[in-house]
Protein backbone atom coordinates (compact mmCIF):
# COMPACT_ATOMS: atom_id res chain seq x y z
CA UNK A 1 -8.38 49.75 55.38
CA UNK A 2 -8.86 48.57 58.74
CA UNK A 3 -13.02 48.87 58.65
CA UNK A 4 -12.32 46.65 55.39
CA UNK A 5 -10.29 44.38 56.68
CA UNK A 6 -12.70 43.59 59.67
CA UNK A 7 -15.49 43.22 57.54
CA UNK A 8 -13.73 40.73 55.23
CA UNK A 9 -12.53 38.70 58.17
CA UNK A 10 -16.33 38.89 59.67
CA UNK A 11 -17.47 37.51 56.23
CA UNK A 12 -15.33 34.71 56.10
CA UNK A 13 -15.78 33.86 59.60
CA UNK A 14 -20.07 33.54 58.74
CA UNK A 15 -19.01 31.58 55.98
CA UNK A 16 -16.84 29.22 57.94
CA UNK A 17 -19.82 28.96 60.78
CA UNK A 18 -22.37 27.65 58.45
CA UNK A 19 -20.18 25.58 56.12
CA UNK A 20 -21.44 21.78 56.43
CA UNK A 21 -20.05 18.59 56.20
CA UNK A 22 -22.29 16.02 54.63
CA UNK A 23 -21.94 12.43 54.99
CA UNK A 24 -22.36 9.63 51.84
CA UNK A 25 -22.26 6.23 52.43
CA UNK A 26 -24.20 3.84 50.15
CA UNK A 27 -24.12 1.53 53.49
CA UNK A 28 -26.25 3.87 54.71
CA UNK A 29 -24.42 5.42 57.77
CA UNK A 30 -24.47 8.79 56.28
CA UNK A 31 -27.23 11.03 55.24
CA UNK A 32 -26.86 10.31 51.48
CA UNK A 33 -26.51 6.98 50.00
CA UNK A 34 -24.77 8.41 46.95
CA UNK A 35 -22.81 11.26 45.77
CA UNK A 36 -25.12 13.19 44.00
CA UNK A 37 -27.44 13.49 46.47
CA UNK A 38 -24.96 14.84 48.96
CA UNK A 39 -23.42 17.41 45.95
CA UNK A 40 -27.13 18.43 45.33
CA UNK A 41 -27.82 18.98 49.00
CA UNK A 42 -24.61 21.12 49.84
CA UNK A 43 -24.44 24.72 49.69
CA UNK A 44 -20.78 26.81 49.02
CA UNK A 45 -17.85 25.66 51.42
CA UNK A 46 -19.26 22.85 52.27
CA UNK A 47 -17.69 19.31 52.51
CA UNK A 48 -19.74 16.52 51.21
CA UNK A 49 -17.48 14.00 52.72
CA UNK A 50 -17.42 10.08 51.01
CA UNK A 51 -17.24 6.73 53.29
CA UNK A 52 -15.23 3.74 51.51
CA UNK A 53 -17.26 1.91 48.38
CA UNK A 54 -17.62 2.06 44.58
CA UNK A 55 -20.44 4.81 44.01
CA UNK A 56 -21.61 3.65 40.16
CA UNK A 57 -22.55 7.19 39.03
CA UNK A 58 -21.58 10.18 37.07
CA UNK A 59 -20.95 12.81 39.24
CA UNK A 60 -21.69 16.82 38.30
CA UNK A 61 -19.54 19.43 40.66
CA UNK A 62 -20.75 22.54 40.11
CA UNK A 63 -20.98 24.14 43.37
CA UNK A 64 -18.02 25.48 44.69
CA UNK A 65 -17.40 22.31 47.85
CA UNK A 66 -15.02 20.38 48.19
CA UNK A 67 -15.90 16.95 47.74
CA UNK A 68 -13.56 14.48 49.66
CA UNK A 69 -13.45 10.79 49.41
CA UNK A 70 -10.94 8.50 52.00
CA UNK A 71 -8.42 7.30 50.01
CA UNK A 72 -8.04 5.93 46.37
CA UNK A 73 -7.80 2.00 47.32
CA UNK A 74 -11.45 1.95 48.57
CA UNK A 75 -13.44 5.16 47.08
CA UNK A 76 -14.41 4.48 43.90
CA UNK A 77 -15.93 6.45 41.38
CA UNK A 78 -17.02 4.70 37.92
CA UNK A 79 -19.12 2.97 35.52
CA UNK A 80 -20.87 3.26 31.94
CA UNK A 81 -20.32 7.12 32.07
CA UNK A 82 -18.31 9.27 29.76
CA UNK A 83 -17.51 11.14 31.69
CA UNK A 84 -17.60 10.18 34.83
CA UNK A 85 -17.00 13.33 36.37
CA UNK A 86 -18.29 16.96 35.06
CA UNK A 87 -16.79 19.99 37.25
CA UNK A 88 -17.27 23.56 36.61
CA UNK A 89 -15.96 24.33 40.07
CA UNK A 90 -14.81 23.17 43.51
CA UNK A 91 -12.32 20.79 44.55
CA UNK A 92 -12.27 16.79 44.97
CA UNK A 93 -9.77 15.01 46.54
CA UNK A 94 -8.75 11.40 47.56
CA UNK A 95 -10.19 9.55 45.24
CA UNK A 96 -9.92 6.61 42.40
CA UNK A 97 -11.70 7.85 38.96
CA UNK A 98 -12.81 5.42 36.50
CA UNK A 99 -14.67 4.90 33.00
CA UNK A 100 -16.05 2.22 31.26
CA UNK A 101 -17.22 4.29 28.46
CA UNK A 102 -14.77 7.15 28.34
CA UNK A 103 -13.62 10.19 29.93
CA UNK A 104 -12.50 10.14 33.96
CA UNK A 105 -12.86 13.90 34.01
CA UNK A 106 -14.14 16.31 32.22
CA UNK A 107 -13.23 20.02 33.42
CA UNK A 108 -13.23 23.44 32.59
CA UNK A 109 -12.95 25.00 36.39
CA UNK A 110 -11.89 24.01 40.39
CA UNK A 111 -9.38 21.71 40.98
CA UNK A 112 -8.38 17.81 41.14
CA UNK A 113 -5.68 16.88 44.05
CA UNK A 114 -4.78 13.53 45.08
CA UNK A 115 -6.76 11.59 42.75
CA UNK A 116 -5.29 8.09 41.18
CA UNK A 117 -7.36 8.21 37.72
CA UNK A 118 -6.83 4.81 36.09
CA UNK A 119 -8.81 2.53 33.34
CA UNK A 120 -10.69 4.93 31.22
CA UNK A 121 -11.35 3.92 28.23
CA UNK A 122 -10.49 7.45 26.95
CA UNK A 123 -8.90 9.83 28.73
CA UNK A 124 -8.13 10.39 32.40
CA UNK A 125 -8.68 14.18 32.68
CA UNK A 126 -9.82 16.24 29.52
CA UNK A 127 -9.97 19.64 29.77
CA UNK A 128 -13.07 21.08 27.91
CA UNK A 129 -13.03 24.73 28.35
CA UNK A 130 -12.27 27.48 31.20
CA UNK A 131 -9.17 27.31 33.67
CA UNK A 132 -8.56 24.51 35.64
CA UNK A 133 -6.18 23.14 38.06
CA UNK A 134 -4.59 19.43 38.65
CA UNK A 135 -2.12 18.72 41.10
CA UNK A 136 -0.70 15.86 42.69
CA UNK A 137 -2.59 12.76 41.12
CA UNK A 138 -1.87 9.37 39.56
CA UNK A 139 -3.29 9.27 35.88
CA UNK A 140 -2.15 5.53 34.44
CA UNK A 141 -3.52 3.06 32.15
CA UNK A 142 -6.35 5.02 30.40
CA UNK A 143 -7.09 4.06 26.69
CA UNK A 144 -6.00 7.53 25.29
CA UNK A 145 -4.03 10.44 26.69
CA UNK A 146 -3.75 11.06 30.63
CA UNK A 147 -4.34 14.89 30.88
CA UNK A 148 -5.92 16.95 27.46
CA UNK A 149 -6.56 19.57 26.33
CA UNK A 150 -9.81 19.68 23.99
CA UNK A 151 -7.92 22.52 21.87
CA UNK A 152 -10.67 24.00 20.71
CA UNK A 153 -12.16 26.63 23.26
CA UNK A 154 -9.24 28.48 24.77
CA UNK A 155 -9.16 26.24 27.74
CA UNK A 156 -6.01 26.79 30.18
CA UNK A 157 -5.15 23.73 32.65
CA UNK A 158 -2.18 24.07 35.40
CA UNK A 159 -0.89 21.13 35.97
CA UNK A 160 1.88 20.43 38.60
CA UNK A 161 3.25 17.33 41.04
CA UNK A 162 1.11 14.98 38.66
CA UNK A 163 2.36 11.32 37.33
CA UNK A 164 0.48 10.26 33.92
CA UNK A 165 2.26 7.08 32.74
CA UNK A 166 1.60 4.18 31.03
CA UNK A 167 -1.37 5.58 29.06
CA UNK A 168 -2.13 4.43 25.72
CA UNK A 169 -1.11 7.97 24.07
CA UNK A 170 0.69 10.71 26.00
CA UNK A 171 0.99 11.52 29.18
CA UNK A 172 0.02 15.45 28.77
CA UNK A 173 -1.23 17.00 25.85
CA UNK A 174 -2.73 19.44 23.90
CA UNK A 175 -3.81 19.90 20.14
CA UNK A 176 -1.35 21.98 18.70
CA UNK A 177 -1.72 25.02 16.90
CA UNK A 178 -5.01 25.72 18.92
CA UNK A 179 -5.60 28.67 21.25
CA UNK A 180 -5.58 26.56 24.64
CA UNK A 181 -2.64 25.95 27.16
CA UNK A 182 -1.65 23.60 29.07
CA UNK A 183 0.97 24.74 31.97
CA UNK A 184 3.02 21.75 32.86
CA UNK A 185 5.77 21.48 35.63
CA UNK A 186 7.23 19.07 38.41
CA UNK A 187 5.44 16.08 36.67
CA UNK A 188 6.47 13.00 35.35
CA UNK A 189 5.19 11.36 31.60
CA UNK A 190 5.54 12.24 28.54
CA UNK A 191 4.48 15.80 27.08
CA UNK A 192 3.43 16.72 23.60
CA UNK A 193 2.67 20.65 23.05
CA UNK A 194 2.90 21.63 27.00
CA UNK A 195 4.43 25.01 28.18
CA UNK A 196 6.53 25.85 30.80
CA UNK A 197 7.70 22.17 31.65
CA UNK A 198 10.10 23.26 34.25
CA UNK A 199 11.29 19.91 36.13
CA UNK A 200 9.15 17.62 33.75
CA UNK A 201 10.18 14.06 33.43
CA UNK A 202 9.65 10.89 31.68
CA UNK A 203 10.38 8.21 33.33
CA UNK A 204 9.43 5.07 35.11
CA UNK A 205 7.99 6.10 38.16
CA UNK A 206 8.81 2.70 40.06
CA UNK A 207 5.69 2.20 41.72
CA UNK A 208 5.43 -0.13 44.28
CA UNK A 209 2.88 -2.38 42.59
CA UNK A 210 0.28 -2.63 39.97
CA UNK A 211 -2.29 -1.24 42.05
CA UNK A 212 0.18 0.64 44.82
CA UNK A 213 0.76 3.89 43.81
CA UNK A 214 3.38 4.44 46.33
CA UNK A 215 6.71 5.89 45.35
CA UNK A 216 9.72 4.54 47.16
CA UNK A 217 12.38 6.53 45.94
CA UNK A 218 13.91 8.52 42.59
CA UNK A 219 12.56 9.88 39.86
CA UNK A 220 9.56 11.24 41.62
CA UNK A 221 10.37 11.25 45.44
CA UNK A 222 11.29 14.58 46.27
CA UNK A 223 11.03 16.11 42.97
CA UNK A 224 7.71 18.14 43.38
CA UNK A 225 7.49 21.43 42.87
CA UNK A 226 9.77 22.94 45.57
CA UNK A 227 7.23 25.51 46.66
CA UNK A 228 5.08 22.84 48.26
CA UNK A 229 6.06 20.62 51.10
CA UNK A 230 4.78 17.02 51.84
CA UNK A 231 3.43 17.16 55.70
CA UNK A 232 6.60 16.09 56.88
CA UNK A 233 8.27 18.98 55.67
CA UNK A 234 10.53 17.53 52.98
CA UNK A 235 9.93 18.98 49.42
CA UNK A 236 6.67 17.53 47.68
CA UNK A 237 6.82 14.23 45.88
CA UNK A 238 5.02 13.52 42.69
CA UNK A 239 1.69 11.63 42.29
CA UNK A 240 -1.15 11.16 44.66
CA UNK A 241 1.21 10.31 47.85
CA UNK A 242 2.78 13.60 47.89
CA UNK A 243 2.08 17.57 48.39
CA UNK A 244 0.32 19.11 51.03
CA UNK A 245 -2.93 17.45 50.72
CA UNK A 246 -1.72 14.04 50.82
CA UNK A 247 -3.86 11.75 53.03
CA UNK A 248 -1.37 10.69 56.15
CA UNK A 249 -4.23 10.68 58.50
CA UNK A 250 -5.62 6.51 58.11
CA UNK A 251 -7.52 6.26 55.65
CA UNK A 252 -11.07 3.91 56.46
CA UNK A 253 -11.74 0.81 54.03
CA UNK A 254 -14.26 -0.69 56.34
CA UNK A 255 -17.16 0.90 58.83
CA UNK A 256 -19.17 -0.64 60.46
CA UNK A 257 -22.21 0.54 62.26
CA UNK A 258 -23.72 -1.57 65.32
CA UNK A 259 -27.44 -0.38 67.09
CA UNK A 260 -27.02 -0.71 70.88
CA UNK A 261 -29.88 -0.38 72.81
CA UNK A 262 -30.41 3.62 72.32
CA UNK A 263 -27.16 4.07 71.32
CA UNK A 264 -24.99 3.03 68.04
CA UNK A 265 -21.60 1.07 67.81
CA UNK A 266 -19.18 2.61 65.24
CA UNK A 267 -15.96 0.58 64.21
CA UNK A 268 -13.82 1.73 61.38
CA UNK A 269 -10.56 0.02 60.58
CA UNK A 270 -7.97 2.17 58.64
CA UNK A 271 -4.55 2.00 57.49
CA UNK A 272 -1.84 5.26 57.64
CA UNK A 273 -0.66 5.70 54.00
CA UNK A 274 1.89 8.22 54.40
């Protein structure tokens, strides 16, 4: 046991060594001017890492990375796409997900924390096949359900810490009578088929604007699932500004880079949003 255990800690220390992070910024301060490119140039464990703007592309994850934008309010991923994001595998984080045409996300593997997915045309999330995972994001104001279930291939999405509100149809749902499951708990909106549901909600969420998807007290504000902590310790809120991957570092919504002589001038302004 102990040869094995050394050789599975040697493994994931090689893997740690060579895992990457790769830059995007369509300003052109990174190595990739758009997502894709970055996504297509990563290998496994890496982080392709996304500077403030709105990147007008669909987006395929299928390598297992995790793909990290810097915070919802300036990291925007949209346009004439349905849907805008495929994923098969990996994890993104810390973004805002949009359609014009329909679908946010598609899924059927990997995970979606800490996204605010707003304005699809269809739905936010749809879950196509596979087993998935969504926890901690915003889902409001798409033109059909927030989080689905497709129905129709035995799909299984875990959902948990989530807010879907003020979508056109539910919040979560599933076709019923299919073979596919959609496990549901600590999560505000309305749900229509779900299982397990423990500490589900529907109710207004009191934002603290339109476009501010900060909580500032009940329903959702320490009503998380109790097994996860926000980073100051107290139990995880619902929605994007809670859980343990919540951004509390600043989050940058303007760079600027500055050539000096031989040397470059990097300025970044940022705002704390925990």
């Amino acid at each position: 046991m102990k040869k094995l255990f050394l050789t599975t800690a040697m493994l994931f220390m090689a893997n740690y060594m060579f895992a990457t992070i790769r830059l995007v910024d369509q300003n052109g301060g990174g190595s990739y001017l758009t997502i894709s490119a970055g996504i297509a140039a990563a290998n496994a464990n890496d982080t392709v890492r996304v500077w403030p703007g709105t990147y007008n592309e669909q987006v395929t994850l299928s390598k297992n990375i995790l793909l990290e934008g810097s915070g919802y309010e300036n990291c925007i991923i949209t346009g004439n796409f349905s849907p805008t994001i495929i994923m098969t595998v990996g994890t993104i984080k810390w973004f805002m997900i949009s359609s014009f045409a329909g679908d946010g996300i598609n899924i059927s593997g990997g995970t979606v924390k800490n996204c605010v997915i707003k304005g699809c045309s269809a739905c936010g999330v749809r879950a196509i096949s596979g087993t998935s995972s969504i926890q901690n994001c915003t889902v409001v104001n798409n033109g059909s359900f927030g989080i689905y279930c497709n129905g129709h291939n035995g799909e299984t999405i875990n959902v948990t810490n989530c807010i879907s509100y003020s979508n056109s149809s539910d919040g979560f749902a599933i076709d019923c009578g299919y073979a596919s499951t959609m496990q549901l708990s600590y999560s505000n909106g309305y749900a229509n088929c779900t299982v397990g549901n423990q500490g589900v909600i529907d109710l207004d969420p009191n934002f603290t604007s339109s476009s501010d998807y900060h909580i500032t007290g009940p329903p959702c504000m320490n009503t998380g699932n109790p097994s996860l902590s926000d980073p100051d310790g107290s139990i995880s809120d619902m929605g994007y500004f809670g859980g343990p991957d919540c951004p509390i570092y600043p989050v940058v919504y303007e760079l600027q880079i500055t050539p000096n002589g031989s040397n470059i001038n990097i300025q970044t302004k940022g705002r704390a949003n925990y």
